[in-house]
C-alpha atoms as a PDB file:
ATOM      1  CA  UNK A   1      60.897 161.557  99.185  1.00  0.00           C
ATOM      2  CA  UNK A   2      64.561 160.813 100.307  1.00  0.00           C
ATOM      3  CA  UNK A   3      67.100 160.824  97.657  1.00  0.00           C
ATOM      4  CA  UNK A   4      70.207 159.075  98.273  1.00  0.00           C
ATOM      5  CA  UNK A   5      71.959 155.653  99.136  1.00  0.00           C
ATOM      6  CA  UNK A   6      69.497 153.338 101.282  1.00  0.00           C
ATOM      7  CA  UNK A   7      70.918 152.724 105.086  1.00  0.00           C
ATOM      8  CA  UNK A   8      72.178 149.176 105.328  1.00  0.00           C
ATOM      9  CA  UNK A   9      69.503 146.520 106.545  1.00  0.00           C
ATOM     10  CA  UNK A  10      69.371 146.421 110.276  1.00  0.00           C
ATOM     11  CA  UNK A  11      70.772 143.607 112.448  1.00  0.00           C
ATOM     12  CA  UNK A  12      67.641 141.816 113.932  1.00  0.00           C
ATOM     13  CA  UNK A  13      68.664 139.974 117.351  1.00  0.00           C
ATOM     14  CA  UNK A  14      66.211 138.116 119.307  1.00  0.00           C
ATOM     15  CA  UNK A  15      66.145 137.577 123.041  1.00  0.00           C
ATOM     16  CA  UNK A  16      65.423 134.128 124.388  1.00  0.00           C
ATOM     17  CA  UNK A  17      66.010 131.032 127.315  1.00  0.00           C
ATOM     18  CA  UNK A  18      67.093 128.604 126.490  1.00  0.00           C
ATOM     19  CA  UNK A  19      64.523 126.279 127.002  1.00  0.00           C
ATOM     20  CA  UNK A  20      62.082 128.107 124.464  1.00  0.00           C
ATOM     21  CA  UNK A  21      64.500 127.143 121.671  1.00  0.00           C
ATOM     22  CA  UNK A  22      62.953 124.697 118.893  1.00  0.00           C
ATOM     23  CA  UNK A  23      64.509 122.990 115.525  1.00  0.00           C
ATOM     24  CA  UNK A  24      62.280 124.818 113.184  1.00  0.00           C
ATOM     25  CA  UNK A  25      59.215 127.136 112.950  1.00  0.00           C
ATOM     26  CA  UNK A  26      56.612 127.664 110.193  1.00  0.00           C
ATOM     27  CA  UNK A  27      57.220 130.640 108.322  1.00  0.00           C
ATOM     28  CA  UNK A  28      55.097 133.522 106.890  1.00  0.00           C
ATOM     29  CA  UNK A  29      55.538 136.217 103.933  1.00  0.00           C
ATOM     30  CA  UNK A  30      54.769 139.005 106.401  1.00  0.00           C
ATOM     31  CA  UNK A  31      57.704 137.671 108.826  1.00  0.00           C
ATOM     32  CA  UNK A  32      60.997 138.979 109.454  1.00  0.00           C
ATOM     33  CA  UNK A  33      63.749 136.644 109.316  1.00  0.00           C
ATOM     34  CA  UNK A  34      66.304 136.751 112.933  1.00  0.00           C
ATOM     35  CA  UNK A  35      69.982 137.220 112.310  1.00  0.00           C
ATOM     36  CA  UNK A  36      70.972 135.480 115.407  1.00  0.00           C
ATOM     37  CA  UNK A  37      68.875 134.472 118.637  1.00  0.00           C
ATOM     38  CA  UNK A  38      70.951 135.391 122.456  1.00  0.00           C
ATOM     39  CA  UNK A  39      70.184 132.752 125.122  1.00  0.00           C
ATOM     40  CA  UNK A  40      71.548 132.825 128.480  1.00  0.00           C
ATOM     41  CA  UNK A  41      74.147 129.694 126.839  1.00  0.00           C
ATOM     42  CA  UNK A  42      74.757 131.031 123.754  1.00  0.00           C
ATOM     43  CA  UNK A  43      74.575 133.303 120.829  1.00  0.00           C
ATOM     44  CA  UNK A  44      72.573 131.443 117.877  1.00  0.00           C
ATOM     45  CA  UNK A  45      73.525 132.870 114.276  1.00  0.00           C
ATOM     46  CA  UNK A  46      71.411 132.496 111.714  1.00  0.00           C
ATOM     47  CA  UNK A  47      72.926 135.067 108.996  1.00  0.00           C
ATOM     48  CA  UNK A  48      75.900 133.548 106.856  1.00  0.00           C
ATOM     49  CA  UNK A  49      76.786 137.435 106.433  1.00  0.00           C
ATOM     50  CA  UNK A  50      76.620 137.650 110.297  1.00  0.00           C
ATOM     51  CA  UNK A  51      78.453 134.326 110.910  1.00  0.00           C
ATOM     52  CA  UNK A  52      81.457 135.674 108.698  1.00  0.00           C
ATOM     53  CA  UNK A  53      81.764 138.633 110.725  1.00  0.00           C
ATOM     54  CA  UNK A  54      81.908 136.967 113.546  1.00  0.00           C
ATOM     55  CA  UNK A  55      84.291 134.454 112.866  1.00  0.00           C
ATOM     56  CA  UNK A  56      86.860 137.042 111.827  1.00  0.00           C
END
């Protein structure tokens, strides 16, 4: 076993067009939640710890 401070929890990004962008999706226990979403006109953030960042 590993002793010692947990890494911090990755950044999960998601490739997409445009076009394949919706309002909402069903969601799952089992699924892992997107940060932010990159189209080819724009960056999509999802994360209010993210969006902070950003903004700075």
């Amino acid at each position: 076993m590993l002793n010692g401070p947990r890494p911090a929890k990755p950044l999960v990004v998601g490739l997409a067009y445009e076009c394949q962008m919706v309002d909402g999706v069903p969601s799952h226990p089992g699924d892992v939640t997107m940060d932010a979403v990159v189209t080819e006109e724009r960056v999509r953030v999802f994360s209010s710890a993210l969006s902070r960042r950003t903004r700075a």
